[in-house]
N, C-alpha and C. Protein backbone atom coordinates (compact mmCIF):
# COMPACT_ATOMS: atom_id res chain seq x y z
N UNK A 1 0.82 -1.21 0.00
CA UNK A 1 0.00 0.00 0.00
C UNK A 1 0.86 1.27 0.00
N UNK A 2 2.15 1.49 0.36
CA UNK A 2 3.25 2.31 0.58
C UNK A 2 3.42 2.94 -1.01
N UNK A 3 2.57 2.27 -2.35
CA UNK A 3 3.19 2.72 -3.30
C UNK A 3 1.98 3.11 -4.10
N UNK A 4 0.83 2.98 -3.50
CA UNK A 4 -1.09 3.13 -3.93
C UNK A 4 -0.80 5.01 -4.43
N UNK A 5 -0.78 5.36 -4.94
CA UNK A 5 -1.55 6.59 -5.25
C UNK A 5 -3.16 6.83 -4.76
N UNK A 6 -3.05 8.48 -4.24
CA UNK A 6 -4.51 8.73 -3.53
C UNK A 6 -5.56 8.52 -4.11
N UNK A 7 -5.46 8.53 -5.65
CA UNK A 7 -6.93 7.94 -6.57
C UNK A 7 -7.16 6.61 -6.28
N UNK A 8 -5.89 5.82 -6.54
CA UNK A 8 -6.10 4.40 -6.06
C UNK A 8 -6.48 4.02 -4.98
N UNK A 9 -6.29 5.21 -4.13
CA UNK A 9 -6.92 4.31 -2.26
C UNK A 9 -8.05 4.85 -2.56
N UNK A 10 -8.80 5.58 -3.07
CA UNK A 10 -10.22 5.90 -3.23
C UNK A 10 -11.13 4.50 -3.95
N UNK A 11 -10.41 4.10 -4.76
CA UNK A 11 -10.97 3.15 -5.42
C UNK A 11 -10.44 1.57 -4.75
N UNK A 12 -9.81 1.44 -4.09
CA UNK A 12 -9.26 0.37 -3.04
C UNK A 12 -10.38 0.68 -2.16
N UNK A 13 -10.93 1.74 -1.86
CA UNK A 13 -11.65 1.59 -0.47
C UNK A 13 -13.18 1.14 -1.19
N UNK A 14 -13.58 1.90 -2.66
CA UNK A 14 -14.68 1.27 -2.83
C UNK A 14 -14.98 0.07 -3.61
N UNK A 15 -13.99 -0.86 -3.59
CA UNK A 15 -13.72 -2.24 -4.15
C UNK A 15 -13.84 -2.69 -2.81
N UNK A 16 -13.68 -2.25 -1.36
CA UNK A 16 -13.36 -3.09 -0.15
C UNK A 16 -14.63 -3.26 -0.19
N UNK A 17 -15.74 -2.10 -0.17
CA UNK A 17 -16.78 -2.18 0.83
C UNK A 17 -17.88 -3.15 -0.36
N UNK A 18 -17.25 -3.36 -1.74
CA UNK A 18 -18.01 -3.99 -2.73
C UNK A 18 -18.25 -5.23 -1.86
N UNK A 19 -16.86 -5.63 -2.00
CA UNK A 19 -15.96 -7.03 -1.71
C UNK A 19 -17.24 -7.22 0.12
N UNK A 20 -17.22 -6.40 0.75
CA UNK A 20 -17.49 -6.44 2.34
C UNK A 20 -19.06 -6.12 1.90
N UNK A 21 -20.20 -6.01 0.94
CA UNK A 21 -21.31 -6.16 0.65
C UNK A 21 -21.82 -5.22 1.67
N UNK A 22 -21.12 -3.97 1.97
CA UNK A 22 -21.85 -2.90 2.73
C UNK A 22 -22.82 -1.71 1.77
N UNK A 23 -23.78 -1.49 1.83
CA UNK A 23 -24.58 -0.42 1.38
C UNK A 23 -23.67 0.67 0.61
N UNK A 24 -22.54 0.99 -0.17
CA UNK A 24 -22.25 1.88 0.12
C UNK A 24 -22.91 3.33 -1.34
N UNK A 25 -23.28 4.65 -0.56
CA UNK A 25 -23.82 5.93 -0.91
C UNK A 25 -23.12 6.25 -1.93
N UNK A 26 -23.74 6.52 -3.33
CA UNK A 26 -23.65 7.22 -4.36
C UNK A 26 -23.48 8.68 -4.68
N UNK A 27 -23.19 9.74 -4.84
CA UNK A 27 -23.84 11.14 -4.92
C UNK A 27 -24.47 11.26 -6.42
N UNK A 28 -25.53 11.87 -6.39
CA UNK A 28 -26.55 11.86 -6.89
C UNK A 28 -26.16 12.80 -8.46
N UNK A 29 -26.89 12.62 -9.64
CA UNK A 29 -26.28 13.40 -10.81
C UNK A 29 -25.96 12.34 -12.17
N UNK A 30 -25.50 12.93 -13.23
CA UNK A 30 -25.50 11.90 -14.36
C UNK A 30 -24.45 11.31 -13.85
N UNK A 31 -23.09 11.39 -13.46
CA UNK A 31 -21.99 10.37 -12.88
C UNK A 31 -22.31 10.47 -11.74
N UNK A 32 -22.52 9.15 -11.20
CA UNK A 32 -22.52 9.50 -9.97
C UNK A 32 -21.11 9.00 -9.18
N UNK A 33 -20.67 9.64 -8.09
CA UNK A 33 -19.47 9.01 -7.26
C UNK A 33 -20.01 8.13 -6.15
N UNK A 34 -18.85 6.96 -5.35
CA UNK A 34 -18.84 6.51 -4.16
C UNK A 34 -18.58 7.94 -2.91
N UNK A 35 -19.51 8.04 -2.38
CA UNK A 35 -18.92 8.71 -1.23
C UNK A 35 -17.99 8.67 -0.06
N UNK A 36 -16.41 9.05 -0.95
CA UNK A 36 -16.05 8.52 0.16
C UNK A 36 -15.03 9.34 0.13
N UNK A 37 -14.55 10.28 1.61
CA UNK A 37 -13.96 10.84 1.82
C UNK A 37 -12.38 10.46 2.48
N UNK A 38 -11.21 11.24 2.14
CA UNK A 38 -9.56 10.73 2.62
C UNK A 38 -9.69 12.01 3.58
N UNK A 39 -9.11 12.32 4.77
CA UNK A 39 -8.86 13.06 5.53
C UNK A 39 -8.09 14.01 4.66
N UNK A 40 -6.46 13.02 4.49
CA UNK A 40 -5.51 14.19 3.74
C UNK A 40 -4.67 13.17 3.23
N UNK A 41 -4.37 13.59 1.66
CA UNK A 41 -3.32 12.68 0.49
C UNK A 41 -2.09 12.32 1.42
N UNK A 42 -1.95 11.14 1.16
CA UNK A 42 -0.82 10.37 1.61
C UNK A 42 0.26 10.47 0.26
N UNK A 43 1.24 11.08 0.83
CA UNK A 43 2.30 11.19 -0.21
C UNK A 43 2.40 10.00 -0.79
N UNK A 44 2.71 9.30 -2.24
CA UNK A 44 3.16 8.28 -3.03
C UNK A 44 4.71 7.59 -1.74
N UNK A 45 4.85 6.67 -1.50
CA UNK A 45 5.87 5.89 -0.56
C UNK A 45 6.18 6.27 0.90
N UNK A 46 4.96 6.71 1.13
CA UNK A 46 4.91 7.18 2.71
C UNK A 46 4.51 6.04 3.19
N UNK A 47 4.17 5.66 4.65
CA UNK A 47 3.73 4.70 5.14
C UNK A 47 2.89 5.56 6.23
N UNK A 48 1.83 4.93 6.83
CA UNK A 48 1.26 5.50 7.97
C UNK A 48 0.58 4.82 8.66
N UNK A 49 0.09 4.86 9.98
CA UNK A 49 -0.51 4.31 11.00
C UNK A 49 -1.71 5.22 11.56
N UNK A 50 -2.37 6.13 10.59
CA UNK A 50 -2.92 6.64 11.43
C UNK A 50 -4.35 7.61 10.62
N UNK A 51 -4.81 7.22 8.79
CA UNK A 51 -5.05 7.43 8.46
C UNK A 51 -6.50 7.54 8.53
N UNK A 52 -7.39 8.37 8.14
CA UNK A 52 -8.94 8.75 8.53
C UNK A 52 -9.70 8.59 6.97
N UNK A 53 -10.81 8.11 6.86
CA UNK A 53 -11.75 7.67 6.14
C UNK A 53 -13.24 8.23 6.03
N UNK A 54 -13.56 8.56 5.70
CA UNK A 54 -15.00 9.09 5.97
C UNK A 54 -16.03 8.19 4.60
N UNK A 55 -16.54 6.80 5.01
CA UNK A 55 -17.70 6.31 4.02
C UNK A 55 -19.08 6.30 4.25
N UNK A 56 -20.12 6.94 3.36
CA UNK A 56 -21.49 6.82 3.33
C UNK A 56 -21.75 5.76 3.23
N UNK A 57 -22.62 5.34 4.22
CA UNK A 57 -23.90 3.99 3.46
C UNK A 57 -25.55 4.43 3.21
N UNK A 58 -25.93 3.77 2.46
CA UNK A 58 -27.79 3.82 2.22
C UNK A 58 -27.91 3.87 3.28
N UNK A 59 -27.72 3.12 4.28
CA UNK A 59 -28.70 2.78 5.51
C UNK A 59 -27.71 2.15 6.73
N UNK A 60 -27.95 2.49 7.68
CA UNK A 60 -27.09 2.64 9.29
C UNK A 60 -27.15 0.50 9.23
N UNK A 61 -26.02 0.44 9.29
CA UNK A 61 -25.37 -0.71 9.83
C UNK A 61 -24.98 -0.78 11.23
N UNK A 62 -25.00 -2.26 11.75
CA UNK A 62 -24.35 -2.25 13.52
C UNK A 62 -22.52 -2.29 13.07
N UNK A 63 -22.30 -1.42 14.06
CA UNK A 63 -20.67 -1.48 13.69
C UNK A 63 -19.80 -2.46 13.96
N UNK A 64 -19.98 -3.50 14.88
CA UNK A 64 -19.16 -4.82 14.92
C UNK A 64 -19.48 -5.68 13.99
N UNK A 65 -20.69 -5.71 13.30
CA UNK A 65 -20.77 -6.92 12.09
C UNK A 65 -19.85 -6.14 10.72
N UNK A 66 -20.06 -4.74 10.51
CA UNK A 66 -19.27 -3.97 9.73
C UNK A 66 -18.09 -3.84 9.61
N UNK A 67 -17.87 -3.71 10.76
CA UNK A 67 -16.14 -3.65 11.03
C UNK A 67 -15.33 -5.17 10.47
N UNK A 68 -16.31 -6.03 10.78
CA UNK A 68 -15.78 -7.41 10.14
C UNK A 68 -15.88 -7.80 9.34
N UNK A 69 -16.99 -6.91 8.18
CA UNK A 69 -16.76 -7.57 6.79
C UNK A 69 -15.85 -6.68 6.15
N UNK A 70 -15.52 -5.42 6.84
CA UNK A 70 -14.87 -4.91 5.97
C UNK A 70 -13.42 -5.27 6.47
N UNK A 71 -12.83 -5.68 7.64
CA UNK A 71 -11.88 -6.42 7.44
C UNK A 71 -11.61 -7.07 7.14
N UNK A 72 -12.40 -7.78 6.81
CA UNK A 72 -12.27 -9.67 6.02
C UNK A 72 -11.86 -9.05 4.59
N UNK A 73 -12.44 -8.09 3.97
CA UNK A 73 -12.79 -7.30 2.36
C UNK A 73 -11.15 -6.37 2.56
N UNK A 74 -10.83 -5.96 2.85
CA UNK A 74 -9.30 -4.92 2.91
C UNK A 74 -8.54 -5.81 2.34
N UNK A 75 -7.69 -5.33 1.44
CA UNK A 75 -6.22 -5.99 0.84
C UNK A 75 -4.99 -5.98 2.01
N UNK A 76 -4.29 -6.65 1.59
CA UNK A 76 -3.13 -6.60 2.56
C UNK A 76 -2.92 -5.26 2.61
N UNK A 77 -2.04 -4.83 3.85
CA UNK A 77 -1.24 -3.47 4.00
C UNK A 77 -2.63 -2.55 4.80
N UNK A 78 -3.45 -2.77 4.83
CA UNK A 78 -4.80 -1.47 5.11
C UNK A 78 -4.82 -2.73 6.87
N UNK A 79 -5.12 -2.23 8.02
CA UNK A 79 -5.22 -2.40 8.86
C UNK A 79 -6.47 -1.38 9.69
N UNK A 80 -7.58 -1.96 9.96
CA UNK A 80 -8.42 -1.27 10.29
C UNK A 80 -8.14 -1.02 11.96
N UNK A 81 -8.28 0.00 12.48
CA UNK A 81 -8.07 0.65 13.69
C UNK A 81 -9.22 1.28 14.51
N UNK A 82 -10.09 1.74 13.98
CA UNK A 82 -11.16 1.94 14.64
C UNK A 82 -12.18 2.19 13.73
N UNK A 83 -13.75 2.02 14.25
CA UNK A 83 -14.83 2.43 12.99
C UNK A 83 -15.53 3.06 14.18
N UNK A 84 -16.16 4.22 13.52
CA UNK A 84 -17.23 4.64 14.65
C UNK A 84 -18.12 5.18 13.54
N UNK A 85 -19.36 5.72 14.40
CA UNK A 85 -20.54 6.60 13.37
C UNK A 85 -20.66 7.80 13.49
N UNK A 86 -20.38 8.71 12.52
CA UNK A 86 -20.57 10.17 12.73
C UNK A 86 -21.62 10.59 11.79
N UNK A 87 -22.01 12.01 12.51
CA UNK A 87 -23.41 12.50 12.34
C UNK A 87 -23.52 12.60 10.75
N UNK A 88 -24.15 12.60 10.16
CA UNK A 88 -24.19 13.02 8.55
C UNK A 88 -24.01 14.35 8.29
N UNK A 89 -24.07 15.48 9.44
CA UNK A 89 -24.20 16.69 9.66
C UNK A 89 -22.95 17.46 9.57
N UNK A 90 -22.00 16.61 10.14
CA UNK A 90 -20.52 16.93 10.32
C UNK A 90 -19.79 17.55 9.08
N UNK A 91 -19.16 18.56 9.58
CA UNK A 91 -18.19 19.23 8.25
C UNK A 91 -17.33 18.07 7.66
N UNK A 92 -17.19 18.13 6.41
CA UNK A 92 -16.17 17.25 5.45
C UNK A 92 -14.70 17.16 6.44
N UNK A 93 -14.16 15.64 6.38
CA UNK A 93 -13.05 15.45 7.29
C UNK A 93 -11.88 16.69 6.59
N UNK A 94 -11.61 16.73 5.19
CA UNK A 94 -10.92 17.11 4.95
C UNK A 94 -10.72 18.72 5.61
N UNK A 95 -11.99 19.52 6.16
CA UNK A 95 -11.34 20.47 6.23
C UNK A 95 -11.20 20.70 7.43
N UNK A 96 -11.74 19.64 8.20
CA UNK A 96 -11.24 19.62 9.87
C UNK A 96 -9.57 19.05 10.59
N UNK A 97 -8.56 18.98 8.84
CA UNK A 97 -7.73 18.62 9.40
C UNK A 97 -6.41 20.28 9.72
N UNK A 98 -5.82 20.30 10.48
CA UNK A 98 -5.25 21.23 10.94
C UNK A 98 -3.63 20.76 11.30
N UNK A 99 -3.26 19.54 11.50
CA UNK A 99 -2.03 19.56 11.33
C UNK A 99 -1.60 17.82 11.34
N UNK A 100 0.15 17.30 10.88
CA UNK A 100 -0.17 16.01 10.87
C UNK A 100 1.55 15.97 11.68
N UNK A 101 2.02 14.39 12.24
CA UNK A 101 2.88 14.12 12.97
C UNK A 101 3.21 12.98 12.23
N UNK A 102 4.89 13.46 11.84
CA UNK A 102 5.68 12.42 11.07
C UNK A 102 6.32 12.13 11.95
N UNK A 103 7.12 10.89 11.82
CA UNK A 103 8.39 10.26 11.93
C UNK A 103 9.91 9.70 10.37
N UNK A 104 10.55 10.55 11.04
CA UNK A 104 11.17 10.45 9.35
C UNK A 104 12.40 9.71 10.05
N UNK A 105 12.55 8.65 9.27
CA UNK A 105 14.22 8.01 9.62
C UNK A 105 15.48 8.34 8.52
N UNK A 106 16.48 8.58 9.34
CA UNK A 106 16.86 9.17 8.71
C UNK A 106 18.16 8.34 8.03
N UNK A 107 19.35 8.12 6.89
CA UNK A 107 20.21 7.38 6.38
C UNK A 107 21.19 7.31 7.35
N UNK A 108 21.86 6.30 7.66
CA UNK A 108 23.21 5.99 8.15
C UNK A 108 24.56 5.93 7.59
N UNK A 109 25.43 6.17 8.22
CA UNK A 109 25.77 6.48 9.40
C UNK A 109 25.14 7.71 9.86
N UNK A 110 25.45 8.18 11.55
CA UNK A 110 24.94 9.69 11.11
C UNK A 110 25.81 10.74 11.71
N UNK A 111 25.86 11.78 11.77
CA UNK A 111 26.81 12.62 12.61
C UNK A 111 25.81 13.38 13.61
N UNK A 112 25.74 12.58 14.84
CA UNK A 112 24.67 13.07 15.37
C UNK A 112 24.45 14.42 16.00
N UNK A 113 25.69 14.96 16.22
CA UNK A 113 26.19 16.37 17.10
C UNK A 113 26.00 17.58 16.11
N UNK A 114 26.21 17.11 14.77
CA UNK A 114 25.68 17.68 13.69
C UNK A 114 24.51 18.15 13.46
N UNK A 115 23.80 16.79 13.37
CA UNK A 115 22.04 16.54 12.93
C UNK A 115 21.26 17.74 14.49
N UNK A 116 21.52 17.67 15.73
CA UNK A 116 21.29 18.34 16.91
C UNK A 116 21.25 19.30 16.33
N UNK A 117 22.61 20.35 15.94
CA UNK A 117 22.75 21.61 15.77
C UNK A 117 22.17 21.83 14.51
N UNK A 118 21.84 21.58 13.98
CA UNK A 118 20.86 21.44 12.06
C UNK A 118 19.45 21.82 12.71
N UNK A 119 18.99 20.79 13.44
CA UNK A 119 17.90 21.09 14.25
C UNK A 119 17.43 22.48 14.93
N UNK A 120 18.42 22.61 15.89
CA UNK A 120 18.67 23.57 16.75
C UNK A 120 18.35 25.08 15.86
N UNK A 121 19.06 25.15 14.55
CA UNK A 121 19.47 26.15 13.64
C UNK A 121 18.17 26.60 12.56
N UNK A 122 17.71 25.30 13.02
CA UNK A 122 16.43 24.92 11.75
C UNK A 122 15.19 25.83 12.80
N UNK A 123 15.63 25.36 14.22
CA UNK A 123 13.94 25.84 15.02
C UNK A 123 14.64 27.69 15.30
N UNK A 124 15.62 27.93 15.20
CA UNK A 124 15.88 29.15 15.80
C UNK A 124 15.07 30.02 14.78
N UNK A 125 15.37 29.93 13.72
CA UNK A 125 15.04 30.60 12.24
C UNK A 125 13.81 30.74 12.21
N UNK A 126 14.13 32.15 11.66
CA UNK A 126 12.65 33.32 11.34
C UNK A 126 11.84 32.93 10.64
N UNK A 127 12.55 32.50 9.64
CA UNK A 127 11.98 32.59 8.09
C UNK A 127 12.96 31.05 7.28
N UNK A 128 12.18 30.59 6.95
CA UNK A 128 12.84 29.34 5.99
C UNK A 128 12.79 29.49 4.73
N UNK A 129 12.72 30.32 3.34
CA UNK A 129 12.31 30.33 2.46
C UNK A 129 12.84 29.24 1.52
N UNK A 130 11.43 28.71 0.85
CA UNK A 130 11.38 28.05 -0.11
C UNK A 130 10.90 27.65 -1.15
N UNK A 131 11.09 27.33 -2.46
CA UNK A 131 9.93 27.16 -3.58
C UNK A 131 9.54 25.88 -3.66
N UNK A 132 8.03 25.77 -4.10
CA UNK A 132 7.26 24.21 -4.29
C UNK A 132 6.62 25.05 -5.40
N UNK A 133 6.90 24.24 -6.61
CA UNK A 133 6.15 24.73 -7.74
C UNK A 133 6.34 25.95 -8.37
N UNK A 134 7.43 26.30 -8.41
CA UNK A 134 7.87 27.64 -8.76
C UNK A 134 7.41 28.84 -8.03
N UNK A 135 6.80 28.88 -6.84
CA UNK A 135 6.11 29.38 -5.96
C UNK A 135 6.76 29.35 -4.47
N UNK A 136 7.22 30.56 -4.10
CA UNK A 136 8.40 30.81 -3.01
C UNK A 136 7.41 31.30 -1.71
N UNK A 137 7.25 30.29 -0.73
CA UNK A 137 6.96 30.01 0.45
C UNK A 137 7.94 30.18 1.46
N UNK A 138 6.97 30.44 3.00
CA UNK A 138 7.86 29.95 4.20
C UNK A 138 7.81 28.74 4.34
N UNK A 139 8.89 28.12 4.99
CA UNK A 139 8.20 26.76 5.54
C UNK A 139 8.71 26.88 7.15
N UNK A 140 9.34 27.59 7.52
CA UNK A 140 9.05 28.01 9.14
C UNK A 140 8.15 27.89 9.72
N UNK A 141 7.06 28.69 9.39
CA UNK A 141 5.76 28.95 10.71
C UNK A 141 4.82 27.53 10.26
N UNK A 142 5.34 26.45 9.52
CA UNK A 142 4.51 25.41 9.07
C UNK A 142 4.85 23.89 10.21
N UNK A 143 6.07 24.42 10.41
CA UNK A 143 7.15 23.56 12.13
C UNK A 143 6.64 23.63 12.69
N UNK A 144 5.57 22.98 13.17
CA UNK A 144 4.73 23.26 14.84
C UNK A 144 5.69 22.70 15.79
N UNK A 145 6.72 21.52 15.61
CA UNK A 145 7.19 20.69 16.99
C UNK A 145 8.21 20.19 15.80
N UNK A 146 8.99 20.08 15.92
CA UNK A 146 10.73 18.95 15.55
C UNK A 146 11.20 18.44 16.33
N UNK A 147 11.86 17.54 16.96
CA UNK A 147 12.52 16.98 17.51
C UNK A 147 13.05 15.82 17.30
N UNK A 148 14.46 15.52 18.13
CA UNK A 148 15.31 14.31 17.38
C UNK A 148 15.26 12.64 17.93
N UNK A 149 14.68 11.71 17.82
CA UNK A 149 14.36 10.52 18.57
C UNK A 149 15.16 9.61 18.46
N UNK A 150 15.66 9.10 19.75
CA UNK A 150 16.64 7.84 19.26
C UNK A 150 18.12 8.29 18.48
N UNK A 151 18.82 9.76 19.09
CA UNK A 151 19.90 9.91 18.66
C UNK A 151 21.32 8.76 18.73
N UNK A 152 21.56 7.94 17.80
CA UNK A 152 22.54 7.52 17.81
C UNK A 152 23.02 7.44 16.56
N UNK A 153 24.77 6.97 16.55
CA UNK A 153 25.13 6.92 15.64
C UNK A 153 24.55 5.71 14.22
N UNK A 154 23.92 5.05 14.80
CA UNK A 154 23.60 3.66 13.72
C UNK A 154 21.90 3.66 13.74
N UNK A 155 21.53 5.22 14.52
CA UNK A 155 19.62 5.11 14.26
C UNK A 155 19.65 6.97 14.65
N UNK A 156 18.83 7.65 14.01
CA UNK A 156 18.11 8.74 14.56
C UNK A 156 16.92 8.61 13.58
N UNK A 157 16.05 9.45 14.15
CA UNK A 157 14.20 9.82 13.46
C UNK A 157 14.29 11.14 14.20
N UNK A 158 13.32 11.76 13.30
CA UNK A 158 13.13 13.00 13.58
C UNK A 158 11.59 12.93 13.17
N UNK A 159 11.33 13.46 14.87
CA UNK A 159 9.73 13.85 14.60
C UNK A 159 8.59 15.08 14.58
N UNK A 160 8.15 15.14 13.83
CA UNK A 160 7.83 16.41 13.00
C UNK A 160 6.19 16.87 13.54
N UNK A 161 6.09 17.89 13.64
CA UNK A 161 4.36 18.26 13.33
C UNK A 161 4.27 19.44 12.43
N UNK A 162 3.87 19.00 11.63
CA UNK A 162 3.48 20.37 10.68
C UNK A 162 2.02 20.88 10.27
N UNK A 163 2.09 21.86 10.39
CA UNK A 163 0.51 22.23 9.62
C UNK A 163 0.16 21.98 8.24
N UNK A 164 -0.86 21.63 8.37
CA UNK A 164 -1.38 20.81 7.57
C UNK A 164 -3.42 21.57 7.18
N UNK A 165 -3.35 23.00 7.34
CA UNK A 165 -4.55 23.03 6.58
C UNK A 165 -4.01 23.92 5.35
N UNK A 166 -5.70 24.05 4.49
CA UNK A 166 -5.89 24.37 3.49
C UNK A 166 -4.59 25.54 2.43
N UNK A 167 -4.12 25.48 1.66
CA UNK A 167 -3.28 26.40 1.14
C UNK A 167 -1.87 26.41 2.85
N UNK A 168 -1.91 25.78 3.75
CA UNK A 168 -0.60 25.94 4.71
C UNK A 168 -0.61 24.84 4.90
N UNK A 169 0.01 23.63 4.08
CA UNK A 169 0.73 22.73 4.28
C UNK A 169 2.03 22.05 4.56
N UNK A 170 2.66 21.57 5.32
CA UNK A 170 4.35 21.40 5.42
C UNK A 170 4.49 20.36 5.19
N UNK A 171 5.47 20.41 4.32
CA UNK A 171 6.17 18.59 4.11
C UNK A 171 7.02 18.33 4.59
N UNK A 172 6.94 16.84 4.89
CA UNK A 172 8.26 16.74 5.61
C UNK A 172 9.75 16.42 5.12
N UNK A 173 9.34 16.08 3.35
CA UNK A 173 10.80 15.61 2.72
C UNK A 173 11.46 17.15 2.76
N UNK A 174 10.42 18.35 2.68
CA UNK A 174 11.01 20.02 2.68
C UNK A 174 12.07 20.04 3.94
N UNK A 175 11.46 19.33 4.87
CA UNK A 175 12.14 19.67 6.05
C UNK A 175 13.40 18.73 6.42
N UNK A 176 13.35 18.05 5.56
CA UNK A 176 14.69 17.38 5.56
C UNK A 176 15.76 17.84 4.56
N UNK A 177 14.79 18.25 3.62
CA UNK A 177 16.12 19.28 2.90
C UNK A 177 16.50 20.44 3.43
N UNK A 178 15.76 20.99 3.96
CA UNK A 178 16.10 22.49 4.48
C UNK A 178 17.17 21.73 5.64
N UNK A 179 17.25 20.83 6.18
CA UNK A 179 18.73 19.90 7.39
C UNK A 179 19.56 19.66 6.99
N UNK A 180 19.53 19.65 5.15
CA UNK A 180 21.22 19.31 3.83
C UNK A 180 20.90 17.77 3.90
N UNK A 181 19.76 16.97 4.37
CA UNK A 181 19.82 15.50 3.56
C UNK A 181 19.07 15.39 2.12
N UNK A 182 19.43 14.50 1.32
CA UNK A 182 18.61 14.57 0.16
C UNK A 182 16.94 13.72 0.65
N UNK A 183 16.09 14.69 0.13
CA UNK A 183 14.78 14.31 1.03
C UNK A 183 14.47 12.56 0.35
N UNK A 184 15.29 12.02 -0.73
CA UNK A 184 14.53 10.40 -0.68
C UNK A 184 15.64 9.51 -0.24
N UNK A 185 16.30 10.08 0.19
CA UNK A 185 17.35 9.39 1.66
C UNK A 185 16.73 8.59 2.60
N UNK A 186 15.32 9.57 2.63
CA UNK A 186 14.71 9.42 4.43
C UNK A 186 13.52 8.34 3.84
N UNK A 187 13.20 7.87 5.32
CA UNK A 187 11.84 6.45 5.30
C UNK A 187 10.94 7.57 6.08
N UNK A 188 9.91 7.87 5.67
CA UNK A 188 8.71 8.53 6.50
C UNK A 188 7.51 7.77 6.21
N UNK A 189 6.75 8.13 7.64
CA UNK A 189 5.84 7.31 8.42
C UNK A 189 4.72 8.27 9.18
N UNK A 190 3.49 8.33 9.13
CA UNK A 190 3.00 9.40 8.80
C UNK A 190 2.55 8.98 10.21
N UNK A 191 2.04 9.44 11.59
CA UNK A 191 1.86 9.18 12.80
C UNK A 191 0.81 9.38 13.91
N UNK A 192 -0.01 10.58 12.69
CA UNK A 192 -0.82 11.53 13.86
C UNK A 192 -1.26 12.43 13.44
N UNK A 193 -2.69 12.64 13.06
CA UNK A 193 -3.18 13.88 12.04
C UNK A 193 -4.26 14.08 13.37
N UNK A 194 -3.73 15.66 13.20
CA UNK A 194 -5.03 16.77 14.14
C UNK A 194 -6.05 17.12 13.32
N UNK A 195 -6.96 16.96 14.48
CA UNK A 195 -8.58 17.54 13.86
C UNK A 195 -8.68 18.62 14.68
N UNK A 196 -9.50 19.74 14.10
CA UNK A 196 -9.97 20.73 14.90
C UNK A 196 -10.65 20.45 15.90
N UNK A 197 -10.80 20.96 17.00
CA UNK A 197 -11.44 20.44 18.51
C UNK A 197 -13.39 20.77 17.75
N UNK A 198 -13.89 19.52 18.10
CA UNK A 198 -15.25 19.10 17.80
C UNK A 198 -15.49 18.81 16.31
């Protein structure tokens, strides 16, 4: 799943619930779509533990018989973690997300007294400027939290929170280049996406 493109997990999820014979909601019109909402695009070779789903059905199912056909129905790599029912009323997940928590590992060997002060140099700073798309951004005020895990010479990770709403997004391969590693050096692992409170 580490290599699915976000169209493809859209269509992975509505092949699951085929496969799992759940009700699942159409939107209405000459094409119609599966309703089914991604919190926030999973970069192409990211990995994560912590990803959010939002699927319509016709009609309210009990959630322990659900939860089990649609685990039985998931391809390898998708690990279901929790199912609950939310109101139909609720704002779209996507725009209740506000920030997400990586773990990036980083290549070996390492110079760890180095990687510290990179850090250190990286959070002091005003201003980070940078271009994505020919388009020259901060990526400073997008750093909510950095820090270095498991400093040693033969392991470090660095774990990240960045903001993550609409038009203020941070990446984290940015933030490994802005440290002087080449950003597909690193293994990232996506850990922890904030929702707005309610």
């Amino acid at each position: 799943m580490q290599y699915t493109g976000h169209l493809d997990l859209h269509k992975t999820w509505e092949r699951t619930l085929r496969r799992a014979r759940l009700p699942l909601a159409y939107s209405e019109g000459f094409n119609p779509h599966p309703k089914i909402q991604l919190a926030a695009a999973l970069p192409l070779g990211f990995t994560s533990s912590c990803e959010i789903v939002d699927l319509w059905l016709q009609t309210p199912q009990p959630l322990g018989p659900a939860r089990a056909a649609v685990e039985n129905a998931v391809p390898p790599g998708i690990i279901i973690g929790e199912v609950a029912e939310i109101p139909a009323s609720s704002p779209a997940i996507q725009t209740q997300v506000t920030a997400a928590e990586y773990r990036v590992t980083l290549p070996r060997p390492l110079d760890v007294a180095d990687l510290q002060a990179k850090v250190a140099a990286l959070l002091a700073a005003s201003s980070l400027r940078r271009v994505r798309r020919e388009k020259e951004y901060d990526l400073r005020p997008l750093i909510e939290a950095l820090t270095l895990e498991s400093p040693a010479a033969d392991q470090a990770a660095l774990v990240m929170r960045l903001a993550a709403r609409e038009g203020a997004t941070g990446r984290p391969e940015e933030v490994v280049d802005a440290l002087g590693w080449p950003p597909t050096s690193a293994a990232y692992h996506r850990q922890q996406i904030f929702l707005a409170e309610g």
